[in-house]
N, C-alpha and C. Protein backbone atom coordinates (compact mmCIF):
# COMPACT_ATOMS: atom_id res chain seq x y z
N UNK A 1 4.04 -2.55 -14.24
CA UNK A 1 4.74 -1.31 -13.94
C UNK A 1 5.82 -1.61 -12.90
N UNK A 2 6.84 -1.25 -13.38
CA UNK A 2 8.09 -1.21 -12.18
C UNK A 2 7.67 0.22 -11.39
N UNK A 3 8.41 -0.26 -10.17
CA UNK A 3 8.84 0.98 -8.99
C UNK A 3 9.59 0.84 -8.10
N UNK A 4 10.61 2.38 -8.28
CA UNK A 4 11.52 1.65 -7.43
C UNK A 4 10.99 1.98 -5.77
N UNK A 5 9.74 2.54 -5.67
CA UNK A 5 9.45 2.60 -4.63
C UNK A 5 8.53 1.83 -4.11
N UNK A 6 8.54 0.88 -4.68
CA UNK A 6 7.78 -1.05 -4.57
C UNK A 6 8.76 -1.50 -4.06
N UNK A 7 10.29 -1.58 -4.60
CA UNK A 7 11.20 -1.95 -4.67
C UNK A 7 11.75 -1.93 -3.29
N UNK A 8 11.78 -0.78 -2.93
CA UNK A 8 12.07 -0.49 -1.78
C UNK A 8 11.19 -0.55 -0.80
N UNK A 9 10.14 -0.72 -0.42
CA UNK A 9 9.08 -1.17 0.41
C UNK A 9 9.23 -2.72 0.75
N UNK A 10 9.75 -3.30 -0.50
CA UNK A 10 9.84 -4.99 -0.33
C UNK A 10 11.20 -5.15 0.59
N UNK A 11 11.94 -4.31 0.27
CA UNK A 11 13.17 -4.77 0.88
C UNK A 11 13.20 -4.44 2.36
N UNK A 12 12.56 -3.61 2.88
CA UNK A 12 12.24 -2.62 4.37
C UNK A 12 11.63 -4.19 5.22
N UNK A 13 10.13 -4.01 4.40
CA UNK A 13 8.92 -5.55 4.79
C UNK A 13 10.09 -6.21 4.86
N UNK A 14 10.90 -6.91 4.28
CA UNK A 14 11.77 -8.19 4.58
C UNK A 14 12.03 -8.00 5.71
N UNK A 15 13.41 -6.95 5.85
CA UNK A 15 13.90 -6.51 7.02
C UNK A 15 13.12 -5.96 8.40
N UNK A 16 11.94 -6.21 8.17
CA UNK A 16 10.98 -5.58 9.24
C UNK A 16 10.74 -4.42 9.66
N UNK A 17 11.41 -3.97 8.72
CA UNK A 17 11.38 -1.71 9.09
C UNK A 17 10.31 -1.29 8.56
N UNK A 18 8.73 -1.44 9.14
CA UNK A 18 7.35 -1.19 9.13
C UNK A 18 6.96 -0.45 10.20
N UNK A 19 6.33 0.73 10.06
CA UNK A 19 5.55 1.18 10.46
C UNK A 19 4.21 1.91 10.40
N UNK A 20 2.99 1.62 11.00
CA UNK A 20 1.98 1.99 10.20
C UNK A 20 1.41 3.60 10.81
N UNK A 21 0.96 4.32 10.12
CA UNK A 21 0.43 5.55 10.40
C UNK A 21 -0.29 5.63 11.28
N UNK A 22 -0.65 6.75 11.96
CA UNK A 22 -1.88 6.58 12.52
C UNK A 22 -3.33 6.64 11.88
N UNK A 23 -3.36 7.57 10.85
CA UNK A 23 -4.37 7.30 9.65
C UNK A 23 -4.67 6.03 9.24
N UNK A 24 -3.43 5.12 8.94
CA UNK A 24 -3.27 4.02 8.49
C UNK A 24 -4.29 3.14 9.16
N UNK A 25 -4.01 2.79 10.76
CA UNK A 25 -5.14 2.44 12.11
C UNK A 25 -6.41 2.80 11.97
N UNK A 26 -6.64 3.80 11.63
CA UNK A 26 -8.03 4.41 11.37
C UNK A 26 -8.64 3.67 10.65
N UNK A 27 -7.72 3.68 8.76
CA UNK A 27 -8.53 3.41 7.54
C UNK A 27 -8.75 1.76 7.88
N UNK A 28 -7.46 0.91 8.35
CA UNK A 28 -7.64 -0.97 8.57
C UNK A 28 -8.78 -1.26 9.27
N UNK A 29 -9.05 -0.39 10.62
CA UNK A 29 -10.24 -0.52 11.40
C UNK A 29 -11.79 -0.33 10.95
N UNK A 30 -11.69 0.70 9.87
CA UNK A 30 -12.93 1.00 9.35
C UNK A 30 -13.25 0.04 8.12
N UNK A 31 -12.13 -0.52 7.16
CA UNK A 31 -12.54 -1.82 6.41
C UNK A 31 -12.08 -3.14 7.08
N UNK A 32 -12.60 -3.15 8.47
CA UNK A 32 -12.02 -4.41 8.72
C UNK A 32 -11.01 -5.04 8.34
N UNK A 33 -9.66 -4.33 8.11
CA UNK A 33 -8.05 -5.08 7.73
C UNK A 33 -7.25 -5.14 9.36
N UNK A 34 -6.30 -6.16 8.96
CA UNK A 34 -4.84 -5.70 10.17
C UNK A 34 -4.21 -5.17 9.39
N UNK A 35 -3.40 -4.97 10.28
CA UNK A 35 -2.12 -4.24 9.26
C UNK A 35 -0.75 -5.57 9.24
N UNK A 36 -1.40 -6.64 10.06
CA UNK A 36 -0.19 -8.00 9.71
C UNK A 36 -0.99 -8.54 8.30
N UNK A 37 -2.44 -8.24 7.77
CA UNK A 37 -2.76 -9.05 6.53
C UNK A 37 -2.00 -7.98 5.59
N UNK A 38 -1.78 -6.79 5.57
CA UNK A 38 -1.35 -6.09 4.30
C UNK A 38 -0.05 -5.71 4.88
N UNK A 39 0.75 -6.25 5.41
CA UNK A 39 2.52 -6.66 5.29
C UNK A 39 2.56 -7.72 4.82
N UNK A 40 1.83 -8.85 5.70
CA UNK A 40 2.02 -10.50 5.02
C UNK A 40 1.61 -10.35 3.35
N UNK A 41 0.47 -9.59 2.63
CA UNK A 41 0.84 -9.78 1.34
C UNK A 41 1.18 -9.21 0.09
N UNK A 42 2.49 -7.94 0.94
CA UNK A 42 2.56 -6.93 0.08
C UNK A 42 3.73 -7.66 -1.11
N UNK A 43 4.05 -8.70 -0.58
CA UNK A 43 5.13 -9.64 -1.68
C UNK A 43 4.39 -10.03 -3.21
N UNK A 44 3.19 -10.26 -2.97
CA UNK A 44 1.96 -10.44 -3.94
C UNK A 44 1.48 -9.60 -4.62
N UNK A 45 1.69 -8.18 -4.12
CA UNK A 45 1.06 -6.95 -4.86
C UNK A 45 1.47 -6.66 -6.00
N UNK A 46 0.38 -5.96 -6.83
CA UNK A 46 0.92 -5.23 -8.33
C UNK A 46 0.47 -3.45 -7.81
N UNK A 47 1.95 -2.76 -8.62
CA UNK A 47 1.79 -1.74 -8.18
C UNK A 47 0.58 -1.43 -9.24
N UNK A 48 -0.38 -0.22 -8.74
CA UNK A 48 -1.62 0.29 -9.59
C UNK A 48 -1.12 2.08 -9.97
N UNK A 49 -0.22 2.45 -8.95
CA UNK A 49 -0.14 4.06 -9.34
C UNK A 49 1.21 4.17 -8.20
N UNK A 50 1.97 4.66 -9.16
CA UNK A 50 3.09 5.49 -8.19
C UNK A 50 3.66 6.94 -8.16
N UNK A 51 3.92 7.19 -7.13
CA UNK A 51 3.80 8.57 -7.03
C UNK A 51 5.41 8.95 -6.33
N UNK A 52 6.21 8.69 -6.88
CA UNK A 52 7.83 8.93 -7.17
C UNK A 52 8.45 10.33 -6.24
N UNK A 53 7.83 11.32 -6.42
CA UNK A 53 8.43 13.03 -5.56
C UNK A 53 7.18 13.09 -5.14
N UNK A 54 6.31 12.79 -4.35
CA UNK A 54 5.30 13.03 -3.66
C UNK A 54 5.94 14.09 -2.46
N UNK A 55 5.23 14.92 -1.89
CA UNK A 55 5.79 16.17 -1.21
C UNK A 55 6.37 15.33 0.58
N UNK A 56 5.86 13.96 0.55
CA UNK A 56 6.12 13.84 2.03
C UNK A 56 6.64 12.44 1.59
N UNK A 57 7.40 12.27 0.97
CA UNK A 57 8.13 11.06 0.19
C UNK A 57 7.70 10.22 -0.63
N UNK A 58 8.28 9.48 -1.32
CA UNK A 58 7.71 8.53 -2.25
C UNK A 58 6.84 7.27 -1.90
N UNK A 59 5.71 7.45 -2.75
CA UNK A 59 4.43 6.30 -2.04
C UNK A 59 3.64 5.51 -3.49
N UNK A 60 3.76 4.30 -2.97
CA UNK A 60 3.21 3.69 -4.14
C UNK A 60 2.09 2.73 -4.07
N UNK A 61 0.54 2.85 -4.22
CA UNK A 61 -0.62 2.15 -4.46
C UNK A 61 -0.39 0.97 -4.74
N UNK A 62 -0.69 -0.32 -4.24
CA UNK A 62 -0.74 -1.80 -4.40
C UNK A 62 -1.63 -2.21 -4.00
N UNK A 63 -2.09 -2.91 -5.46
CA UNK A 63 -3.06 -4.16 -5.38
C UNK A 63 -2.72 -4.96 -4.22
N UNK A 64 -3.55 -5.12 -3.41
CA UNK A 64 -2.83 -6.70 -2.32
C UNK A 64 -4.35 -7.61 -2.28
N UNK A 65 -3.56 -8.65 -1.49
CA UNK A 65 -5.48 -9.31 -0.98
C UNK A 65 -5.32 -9.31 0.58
N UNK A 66 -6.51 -9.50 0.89
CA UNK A 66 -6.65 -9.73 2.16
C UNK A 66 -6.52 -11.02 2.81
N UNK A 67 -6.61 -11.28 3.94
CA UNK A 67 -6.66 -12.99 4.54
C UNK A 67 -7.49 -14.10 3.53
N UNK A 68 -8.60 -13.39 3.54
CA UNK A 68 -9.52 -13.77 2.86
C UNK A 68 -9.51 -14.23 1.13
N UNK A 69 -8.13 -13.35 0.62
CA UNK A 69 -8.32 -13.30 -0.90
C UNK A 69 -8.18 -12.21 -1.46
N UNK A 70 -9.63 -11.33 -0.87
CA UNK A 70 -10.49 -10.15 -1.09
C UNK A 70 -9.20 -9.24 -1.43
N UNK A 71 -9.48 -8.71 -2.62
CA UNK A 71 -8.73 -7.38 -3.14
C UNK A 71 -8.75 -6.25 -1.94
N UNK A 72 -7.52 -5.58 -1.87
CA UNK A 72 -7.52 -4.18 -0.97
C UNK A 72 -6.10 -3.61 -1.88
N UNK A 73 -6.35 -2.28 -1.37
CA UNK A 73 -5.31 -1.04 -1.87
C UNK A 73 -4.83 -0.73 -0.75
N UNK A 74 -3.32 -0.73 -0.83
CA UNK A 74 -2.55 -0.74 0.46
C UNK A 74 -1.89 0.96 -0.32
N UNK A 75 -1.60 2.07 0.46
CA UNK A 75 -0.59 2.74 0.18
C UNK A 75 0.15 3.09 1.04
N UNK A 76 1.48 2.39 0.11
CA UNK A 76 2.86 2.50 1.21
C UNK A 76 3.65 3.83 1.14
N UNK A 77 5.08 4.35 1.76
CA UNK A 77 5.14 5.03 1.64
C UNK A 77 6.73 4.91 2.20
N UNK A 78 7.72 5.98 1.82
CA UNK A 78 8.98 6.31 2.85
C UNK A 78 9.08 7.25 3.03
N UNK A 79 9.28 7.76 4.34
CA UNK A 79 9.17 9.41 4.74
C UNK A 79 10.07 10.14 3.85
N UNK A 80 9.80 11.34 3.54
CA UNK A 80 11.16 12.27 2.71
C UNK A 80 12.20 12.49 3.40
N UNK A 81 13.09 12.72 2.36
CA UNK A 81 14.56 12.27 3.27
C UNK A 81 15.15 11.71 3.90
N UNK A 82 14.36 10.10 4.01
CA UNK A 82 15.04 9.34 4.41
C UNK A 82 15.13 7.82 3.91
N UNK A 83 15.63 6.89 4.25
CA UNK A 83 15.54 5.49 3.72
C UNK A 83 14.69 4.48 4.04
N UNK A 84 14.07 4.67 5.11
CA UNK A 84 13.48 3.66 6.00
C UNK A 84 12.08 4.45 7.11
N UNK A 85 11.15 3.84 7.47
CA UNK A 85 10.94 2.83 7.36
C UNK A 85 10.08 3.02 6.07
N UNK A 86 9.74 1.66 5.89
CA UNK A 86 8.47 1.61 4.86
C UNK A 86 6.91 2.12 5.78
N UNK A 87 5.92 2.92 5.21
CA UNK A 87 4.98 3.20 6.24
C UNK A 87 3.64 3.00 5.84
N UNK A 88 3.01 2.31 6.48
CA UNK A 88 2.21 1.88 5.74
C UNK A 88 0.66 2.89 6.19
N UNK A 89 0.52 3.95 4.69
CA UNK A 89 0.10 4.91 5.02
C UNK A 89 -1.56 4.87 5.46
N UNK A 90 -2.18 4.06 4.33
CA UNK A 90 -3.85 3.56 4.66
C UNK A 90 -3.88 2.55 3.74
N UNK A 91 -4.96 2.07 3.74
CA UNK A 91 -5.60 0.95 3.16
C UNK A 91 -7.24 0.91 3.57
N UNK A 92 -7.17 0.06 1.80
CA UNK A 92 -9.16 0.46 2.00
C UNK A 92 -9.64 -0.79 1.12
N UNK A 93 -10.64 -1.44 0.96
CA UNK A 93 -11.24 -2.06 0.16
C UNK A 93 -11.75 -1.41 -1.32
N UNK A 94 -11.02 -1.33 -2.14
CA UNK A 94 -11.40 -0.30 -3.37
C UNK A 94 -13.31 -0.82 -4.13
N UNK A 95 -13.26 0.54 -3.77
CA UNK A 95 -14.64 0.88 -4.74
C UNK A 95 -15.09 0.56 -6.32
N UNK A 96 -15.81 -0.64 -5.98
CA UNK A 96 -16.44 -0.95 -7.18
C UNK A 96 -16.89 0.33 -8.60
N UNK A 97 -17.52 1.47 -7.96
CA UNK A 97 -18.14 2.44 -8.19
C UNK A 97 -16.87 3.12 -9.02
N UNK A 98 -15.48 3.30 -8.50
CA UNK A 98 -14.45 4.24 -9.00
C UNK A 98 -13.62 3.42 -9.54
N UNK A 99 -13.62 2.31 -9.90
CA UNK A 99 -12.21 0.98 -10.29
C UNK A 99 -12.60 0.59 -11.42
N UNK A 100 -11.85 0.24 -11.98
CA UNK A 100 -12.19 -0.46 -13.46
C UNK A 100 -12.36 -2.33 -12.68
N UNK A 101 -12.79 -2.94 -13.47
CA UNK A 101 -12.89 -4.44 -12.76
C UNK A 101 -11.92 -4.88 -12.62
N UNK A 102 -10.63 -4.66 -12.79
CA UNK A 102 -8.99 -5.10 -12.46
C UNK A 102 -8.81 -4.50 -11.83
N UNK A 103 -9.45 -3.37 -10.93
CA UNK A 103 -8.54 -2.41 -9.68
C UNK A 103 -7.68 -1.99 -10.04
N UNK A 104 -6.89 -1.59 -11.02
CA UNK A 104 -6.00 -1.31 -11.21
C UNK A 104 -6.23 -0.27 -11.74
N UNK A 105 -6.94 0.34 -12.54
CA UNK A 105 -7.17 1.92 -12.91
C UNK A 105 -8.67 2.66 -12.88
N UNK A 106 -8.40 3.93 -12.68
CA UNK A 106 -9.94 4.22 -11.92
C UNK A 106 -10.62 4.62 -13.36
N UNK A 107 -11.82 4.56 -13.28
CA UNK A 107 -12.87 4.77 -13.99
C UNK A 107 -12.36 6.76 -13.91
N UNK A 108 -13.35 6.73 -15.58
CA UNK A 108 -13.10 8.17 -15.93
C UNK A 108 -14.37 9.06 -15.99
């Protein structure tokens, strides 16, 4: 799946225009992530779901791994109405229970 709001998240990460939520802090702390392992490998990600006119800007679900390897779901984001930064909204270790075995689409 293309996106151009992958697209644009990669180009921000290059340029270093990251910032992470405060939610974001919450969700890394509670699955044991940083938020330098899911910038360092959002170059690696496949998008899983994008969400294009989302009401608080465009945000798009990526497969990433962790330090470790370990699969995680990063969702990024750019505030509405504007260009920058990329934000990196939460991230979680996806659920066996709700994922198909590719993480990539949820069980029905």
């Amino acid at each position: 799946m293309t996106s151009k709001t992958f697209e644009q998240i990669l180009r921000l990460v290059d340029l270093e225009d990251v910032r992470v939520s405060d939610h974001g802090y919450d969700e890394l702390a509670a699955d044991g992530l940083s938020a330098r392992e899911c910038i360092a490998s959002v170059g690696g990600g496949t998008v899983v779901e994008d969400y294009p006119d989302y009401a608080k800007g465009p945000c798009v679900l990526v497969l990433q791994a962790d330090d470790q390897g370990r699969p995680i779901h990063v969702l990024w984001g750019v505030p509405k109405g504007s260009s920058s930064p990329a934000v990196l909204v939460t991230a979680y270790r996806p659920d066996q229970e709700r994922w198909e075995a590719d993480l990539l689409r949820r069980k029905t």
